[in-house]
Protein backbone atom coordinates (compact mmCIF):
# COMPACT_ATOMS: atom_id res chain seq x y z
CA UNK A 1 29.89 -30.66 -36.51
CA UNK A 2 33.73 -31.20 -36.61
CA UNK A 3 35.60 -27.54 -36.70
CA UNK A 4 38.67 -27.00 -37.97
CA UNK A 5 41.91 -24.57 -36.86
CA UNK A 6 43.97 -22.98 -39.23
CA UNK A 7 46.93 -20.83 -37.73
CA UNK A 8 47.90 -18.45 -39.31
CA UNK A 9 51.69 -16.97 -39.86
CA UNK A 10 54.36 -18.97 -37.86
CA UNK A 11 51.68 -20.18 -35.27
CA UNK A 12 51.10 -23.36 -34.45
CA UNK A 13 48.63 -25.72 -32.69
CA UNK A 14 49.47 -28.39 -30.56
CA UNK A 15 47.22 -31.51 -28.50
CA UNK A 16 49.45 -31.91 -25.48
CA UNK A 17 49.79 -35.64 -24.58
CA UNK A 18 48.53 -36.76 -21.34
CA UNK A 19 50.86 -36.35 -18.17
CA UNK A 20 52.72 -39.04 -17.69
CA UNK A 21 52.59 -41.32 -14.40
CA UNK A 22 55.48 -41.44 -12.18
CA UNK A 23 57.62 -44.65 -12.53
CA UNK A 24 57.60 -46.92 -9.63
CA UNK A 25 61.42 -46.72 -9.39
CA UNK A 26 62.26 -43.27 -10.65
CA UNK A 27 59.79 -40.62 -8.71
CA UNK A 28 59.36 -37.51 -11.09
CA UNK A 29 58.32 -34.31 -9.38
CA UNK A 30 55.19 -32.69 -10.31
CA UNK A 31 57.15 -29.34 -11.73
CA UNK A 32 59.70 -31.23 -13.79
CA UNK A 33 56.52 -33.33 -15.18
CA UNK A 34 54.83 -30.08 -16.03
CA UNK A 35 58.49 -28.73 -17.63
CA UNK A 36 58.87 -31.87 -19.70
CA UNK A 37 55.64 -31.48 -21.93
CA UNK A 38 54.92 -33.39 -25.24
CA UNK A 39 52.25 -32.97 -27.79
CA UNK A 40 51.68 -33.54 -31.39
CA UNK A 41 51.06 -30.99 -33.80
CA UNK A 42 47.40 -30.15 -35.20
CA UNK A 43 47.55 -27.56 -37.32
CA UNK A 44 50.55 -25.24 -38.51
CA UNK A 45 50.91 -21.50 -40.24
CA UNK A 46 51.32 -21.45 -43.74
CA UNK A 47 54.75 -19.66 -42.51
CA UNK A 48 55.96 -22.85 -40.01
CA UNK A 49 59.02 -24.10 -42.00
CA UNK A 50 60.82 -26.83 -39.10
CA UNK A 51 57.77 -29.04 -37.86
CA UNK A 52 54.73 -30.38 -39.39
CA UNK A 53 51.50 -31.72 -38.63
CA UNK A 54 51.48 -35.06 -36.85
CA UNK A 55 54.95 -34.35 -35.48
CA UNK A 56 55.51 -35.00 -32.01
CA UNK A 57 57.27 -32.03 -29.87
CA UNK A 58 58.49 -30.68 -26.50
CA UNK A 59 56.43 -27.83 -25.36
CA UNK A 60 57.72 -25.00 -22.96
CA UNK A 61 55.96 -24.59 -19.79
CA UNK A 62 54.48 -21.34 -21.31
CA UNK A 63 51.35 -20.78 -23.67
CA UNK A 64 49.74 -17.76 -24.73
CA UNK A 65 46.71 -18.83 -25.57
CA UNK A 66 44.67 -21.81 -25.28
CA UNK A 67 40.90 -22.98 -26.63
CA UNK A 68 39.02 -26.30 -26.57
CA UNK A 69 38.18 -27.71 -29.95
CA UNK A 70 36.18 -30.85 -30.49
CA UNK A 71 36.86 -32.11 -26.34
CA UNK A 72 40.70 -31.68 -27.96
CA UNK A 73 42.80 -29.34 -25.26
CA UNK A 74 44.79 -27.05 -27.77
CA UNK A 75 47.75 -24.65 -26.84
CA UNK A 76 49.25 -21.87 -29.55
CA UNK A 77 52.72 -21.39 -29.92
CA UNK A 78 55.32 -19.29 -32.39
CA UNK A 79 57.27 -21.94 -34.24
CA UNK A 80 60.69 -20.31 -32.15
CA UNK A 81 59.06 -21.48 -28.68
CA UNK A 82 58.98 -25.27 -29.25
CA UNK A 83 61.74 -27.21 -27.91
CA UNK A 84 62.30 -29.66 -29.72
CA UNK A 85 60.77 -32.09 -32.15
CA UNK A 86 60.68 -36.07 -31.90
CA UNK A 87 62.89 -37.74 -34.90
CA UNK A 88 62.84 -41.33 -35.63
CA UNK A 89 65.70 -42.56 -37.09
């Protein structure tokens, strides 16, 4: 049975990416890793107006709250505490 997650106000749910490996040339401490995290959006409030699902952000180091859905790691944040988001252009 596949569940679904529907945020609600200007919440929304993120899959963080796996950490990335350090670079054989360029050594990356573990707590600027752990600063620099990515994810993709799941699920968004029906108040979200900047990203959208599928979109791939930067994540503060913070999360309030946090839940397993489907083997899927997923973190809750207000809209205002992401970062950034990834644009192609």
């Amino acid at each position: 049975m596949t569940k679904e997650i529907h945020p609600l106000h200007d919440v929304v749910a993120v899959v963080r990416d796996a950490p990335v490996e350090a670079s054989k040339i360029i050594v990356t401490p573990e707590r600027a890793r752990k600063l620099a995290w990515t994810g993709v959006v799941l699920a968004i409030g029906p108040e979200v107006t900047e990203v959208g699902v599928g979109d791939k952000v930067y994540l503060p180091w913070h999360y309030s709250v946090d839940t397993w859905l489907d083997d899927k790691h997923v973190l809750f944040y207000l809209e205002e505490e992401l970062l950034a988001k990834e644009v192609e252009e």
